[in-house]
C-alpha atoms as a PDB file:
ATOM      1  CA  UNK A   1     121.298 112.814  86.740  1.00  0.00           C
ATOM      2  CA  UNK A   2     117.385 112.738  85.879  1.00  0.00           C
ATOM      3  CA  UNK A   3     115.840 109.328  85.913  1.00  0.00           C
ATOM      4  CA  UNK A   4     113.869 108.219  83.325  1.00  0.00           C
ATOM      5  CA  UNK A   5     110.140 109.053  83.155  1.00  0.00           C
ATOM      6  CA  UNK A   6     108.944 105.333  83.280  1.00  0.00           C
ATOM      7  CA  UNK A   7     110.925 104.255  85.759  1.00  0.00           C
ATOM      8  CA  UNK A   8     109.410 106.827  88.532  1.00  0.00           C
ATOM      9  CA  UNK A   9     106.747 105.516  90.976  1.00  0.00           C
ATOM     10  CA  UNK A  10     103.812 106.061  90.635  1.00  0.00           C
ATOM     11  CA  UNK A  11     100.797 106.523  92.731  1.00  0.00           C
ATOM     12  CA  UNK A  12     100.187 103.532  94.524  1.00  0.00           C
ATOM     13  CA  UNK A  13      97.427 101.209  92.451  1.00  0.00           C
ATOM     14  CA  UNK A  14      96.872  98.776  95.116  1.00  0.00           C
ATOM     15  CA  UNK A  15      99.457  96.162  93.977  1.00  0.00           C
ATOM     16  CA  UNK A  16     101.681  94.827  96.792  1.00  0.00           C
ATOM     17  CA  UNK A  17     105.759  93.770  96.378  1.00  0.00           C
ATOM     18  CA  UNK A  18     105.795  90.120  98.693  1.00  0.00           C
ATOM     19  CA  UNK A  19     109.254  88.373  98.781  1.00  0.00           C
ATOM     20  CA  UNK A  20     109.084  85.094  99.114  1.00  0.00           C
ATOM     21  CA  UNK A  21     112.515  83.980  99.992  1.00  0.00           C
ATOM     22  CA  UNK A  22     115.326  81.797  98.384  1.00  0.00           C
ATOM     23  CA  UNK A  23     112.939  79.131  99.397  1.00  0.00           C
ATOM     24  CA  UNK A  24     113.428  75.846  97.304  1.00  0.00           C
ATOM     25  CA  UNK A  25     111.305  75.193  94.332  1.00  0.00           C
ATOM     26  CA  UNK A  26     109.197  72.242  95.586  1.00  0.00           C
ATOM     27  CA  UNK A  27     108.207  74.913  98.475  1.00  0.00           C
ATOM     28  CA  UNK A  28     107.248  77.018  96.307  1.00  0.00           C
ATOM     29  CA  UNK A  29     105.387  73.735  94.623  1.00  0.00           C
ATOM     30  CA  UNK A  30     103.416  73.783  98.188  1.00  0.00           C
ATOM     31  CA  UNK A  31     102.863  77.473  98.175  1.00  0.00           C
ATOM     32  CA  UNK A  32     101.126  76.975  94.852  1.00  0.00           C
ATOM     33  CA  UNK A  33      99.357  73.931  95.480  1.00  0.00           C
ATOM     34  CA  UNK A  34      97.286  74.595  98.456  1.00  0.00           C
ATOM     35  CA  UNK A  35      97.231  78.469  98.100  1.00  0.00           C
ATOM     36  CA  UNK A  36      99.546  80.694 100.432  1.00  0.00           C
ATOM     37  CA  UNK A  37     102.854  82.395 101.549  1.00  0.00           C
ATOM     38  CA  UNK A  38     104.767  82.505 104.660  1.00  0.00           C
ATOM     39  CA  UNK A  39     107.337  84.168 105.910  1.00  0.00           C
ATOM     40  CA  UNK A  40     109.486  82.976 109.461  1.00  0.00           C
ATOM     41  CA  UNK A  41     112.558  83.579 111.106  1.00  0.00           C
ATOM     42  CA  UNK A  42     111.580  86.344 113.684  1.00  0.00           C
ATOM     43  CA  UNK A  43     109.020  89.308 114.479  1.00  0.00           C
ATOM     44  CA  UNK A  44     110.986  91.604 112.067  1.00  0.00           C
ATOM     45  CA  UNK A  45     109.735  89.372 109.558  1.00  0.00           C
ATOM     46  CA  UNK A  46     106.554  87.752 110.214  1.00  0.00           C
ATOM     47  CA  UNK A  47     105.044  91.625 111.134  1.00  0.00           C
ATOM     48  CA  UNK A  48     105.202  92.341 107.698  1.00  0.00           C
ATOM     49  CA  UNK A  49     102.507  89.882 106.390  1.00  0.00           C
ATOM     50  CA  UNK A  50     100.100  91.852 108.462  1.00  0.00           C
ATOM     51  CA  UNK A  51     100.645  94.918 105.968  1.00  0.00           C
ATOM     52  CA  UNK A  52      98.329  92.473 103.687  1.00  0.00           C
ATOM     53  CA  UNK A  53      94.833  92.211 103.866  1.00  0.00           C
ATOM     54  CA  UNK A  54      91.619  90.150 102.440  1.00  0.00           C
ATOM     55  CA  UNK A  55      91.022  90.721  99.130  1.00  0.00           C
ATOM     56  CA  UNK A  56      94.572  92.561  97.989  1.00  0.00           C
ATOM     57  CA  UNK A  57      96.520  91.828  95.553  1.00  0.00           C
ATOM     58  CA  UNK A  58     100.314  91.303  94.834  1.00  0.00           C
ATOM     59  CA  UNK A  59     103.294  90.173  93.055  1.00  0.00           C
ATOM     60  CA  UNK A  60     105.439  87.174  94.533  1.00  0.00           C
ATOM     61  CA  UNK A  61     108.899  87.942  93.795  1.00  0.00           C
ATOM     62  CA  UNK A  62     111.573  85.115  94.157  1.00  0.00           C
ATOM     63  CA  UNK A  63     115.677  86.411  94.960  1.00  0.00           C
ATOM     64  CA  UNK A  64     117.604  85.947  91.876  1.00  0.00           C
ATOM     65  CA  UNK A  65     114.784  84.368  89.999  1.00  0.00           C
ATOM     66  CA  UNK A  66     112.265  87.026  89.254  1.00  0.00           C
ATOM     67  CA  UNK A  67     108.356  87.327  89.585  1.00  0.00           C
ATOM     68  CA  UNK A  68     106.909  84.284  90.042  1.00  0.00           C
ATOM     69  CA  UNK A  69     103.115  84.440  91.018  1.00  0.00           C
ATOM     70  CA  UNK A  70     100.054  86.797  91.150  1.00  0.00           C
ATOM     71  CA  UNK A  71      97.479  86.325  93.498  1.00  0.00           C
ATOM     72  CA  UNK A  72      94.867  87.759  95.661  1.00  0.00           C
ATOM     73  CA  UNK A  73      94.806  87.313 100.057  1.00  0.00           C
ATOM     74  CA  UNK A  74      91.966  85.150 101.095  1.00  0.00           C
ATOM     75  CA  UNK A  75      93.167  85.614 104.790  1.00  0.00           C
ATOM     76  CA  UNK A  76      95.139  87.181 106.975  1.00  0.00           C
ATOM     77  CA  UNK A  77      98.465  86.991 108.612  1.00  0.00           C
ATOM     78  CA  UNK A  78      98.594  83.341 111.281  1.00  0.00           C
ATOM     79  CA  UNK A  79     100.525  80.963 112.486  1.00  0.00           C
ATOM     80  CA  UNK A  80     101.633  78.694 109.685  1.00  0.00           C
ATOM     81  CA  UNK A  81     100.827  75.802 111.510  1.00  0.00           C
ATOM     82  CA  UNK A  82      97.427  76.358 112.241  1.00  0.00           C
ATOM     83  CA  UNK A  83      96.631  77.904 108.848  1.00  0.00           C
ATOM     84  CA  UNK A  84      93.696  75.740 106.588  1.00  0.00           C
ATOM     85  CA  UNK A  85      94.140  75.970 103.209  1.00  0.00           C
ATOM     86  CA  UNK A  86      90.619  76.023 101.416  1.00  0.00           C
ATOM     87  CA  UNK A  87      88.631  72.366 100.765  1.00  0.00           C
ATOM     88  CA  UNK A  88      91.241  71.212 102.689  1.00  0.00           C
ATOM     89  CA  UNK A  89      90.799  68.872 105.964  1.00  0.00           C
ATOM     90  CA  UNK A  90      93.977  69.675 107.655  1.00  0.00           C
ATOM     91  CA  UNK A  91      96.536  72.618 108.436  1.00  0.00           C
ATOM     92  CA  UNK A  92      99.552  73.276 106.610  1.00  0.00           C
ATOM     93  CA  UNK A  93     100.850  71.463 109.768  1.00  0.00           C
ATOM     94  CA  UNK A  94      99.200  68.306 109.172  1.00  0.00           C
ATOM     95  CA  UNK A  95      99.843  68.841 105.256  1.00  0.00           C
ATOM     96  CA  UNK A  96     103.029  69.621 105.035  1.00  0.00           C
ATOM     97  CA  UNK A  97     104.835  68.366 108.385  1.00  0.00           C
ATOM     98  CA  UNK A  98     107.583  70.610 110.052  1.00  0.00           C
ATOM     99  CA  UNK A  99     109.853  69.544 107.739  1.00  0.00           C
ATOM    100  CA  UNK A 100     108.247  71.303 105.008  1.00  0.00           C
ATOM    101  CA  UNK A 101     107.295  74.650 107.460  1.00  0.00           C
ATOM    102  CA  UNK A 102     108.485  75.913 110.787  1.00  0.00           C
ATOM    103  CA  UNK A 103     106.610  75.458 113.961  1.00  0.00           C
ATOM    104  CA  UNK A 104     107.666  76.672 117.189  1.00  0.00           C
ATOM    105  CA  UNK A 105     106.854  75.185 120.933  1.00  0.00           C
ATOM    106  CA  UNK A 106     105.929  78.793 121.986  1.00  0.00           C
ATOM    107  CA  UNK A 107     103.687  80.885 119.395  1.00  0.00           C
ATOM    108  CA  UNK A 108     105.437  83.829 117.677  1.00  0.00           C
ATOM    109  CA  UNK A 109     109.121  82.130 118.162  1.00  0.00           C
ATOM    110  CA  UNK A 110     110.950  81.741 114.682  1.00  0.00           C
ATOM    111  CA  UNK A 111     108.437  80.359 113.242  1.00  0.00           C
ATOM    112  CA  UNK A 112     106.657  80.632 109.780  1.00  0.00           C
ATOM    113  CA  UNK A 113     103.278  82.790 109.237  1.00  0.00           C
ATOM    114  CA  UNK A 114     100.981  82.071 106.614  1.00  0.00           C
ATOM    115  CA  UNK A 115      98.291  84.317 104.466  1.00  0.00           C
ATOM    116  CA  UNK A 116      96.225  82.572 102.217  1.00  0.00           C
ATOM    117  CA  UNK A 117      96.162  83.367  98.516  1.00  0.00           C
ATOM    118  CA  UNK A 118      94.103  82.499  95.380  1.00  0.00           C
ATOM    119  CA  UNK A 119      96.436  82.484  92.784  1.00  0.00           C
ATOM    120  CA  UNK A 120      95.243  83.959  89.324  1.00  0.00           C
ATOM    121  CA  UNK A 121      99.076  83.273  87.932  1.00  0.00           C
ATOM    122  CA  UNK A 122     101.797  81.570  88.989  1.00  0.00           C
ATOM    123  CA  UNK A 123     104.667  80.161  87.337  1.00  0.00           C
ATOM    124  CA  UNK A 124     108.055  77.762  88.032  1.00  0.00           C
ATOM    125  CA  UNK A 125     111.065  79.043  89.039  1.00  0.00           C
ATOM    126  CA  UNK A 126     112.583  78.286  85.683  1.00  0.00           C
ATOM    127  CA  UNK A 127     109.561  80.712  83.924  1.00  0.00           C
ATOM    128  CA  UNK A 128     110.205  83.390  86.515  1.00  0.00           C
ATOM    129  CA  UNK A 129     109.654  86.864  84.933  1.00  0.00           C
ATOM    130  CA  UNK A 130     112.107  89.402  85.351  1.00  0.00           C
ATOM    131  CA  UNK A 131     114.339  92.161  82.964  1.00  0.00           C
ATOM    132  CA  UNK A 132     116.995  94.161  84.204  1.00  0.00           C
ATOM    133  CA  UNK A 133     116.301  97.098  86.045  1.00  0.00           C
ATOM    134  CA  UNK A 134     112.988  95.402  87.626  1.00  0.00           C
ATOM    135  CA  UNK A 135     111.575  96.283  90.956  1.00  0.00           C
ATOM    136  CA  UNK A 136     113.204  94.116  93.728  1.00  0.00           C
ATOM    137  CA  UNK A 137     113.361  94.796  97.798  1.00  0.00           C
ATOM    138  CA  UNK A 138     115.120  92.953 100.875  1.00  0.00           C
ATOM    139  CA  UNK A 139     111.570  94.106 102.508  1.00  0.00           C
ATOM    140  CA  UNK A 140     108.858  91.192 102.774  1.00  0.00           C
ATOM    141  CA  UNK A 141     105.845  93.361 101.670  1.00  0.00           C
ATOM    142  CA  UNK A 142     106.386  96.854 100.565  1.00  0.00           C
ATOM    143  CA  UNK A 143     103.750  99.034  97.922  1.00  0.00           C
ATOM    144  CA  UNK A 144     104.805  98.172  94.290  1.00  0.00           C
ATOM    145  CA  UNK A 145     104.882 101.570  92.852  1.00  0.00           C
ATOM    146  CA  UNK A 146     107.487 101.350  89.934  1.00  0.00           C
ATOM    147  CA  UNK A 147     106.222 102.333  86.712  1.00  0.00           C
ATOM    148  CA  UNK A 148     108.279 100.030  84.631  1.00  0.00           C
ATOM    149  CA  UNK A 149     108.087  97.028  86.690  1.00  0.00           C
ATOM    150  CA  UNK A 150     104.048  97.684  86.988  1.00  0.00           C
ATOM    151  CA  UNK A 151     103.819  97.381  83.243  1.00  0.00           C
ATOM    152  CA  UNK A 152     105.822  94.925  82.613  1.00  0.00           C
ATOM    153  CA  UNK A 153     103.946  92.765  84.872  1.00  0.00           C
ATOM    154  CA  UNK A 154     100.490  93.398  83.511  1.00  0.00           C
ATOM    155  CA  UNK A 155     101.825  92.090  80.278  1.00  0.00           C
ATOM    156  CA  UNK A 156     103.250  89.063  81.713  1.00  0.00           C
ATOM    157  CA  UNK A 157     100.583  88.215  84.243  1.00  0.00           C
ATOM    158  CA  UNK A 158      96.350  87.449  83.870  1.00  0.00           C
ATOM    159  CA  UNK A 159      94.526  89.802  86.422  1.00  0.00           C
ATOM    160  CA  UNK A 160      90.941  91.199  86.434  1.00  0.00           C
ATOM    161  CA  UNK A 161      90.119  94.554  86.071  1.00  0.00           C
ATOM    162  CA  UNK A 162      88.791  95.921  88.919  1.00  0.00           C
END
């Protein structure tokens, strides 16, 4: 069985995949707000923020919801708890509290990691954008390379031309 042509990847165009989690929707209400991502729960997960660097670009995808934000890194992969979001005073520590993150006693133990973003789109869970047969991973960051899903998303999302 051949696939069809516009569902093939493509080259690479720069655009990451970044799973954000079944996380809650008033997280993703503080994701939004002050202008970043995490991901926790062990090294297997955390490592793969580091994939992302300043200035890229990618697609937040929420599990069983669909696309929910574009944005662009404005920093690197750190600790969640010592990460300032910008014209802010505080961390996401001071922010949000530990009720709203994960901090651990000993750096690098289950706890959350944080790269900052400046969102050009995002949207609510409700508004997620998705259609059957979209892109979707179990990975954390991976390359977004599907055709299909690539178009689809430049229709639904604002970005600059670079």
């Amino acid at each position: 069985m051949t696939r069809p042509k516009d569902t093939r990847s493509s080259n690479w165009t720069g655009n990451w995949y970044v799973g954000i989690g079944a996380i809650p929707e008033d997280k993703w209400e503080d994701r939004r707000k002050y202008g970043f991502i995490t991901a926790g729960g062990g090294h297997k997960y955390v490592n793969q923020l580091a994939k992302l660097a300043d200035g890229d670009y990618f697609y937040a995808y929420r599990p069983k919801k669909g696309y929910v934000g574009f944005g662009k890194v404005t920093s690197i992969s750190m600790r969640a708890a010592e990460y300032r979001p910008e014209n802010e005073t505080g961390s996401l520590a001071e922010l949000l509290g530990s009720s709203r993150i994960t901090v651990a006693q000993i750096p690098g133990e289950n706890e959350d990691y944080a790269v900052g973003v400046r969102w050009i789109c995002t949207f609510p869970f409700a508004e997620a954008k998705w259609f059957e047969g979209a892109f979707s991973s179990r990975l954390i960051v991976c390359t977004l390379t599907n055709v299909k899903t690539l178009e689809y998303l430049d229709r639904e999302f604002t970005k600059p031309r670079r």
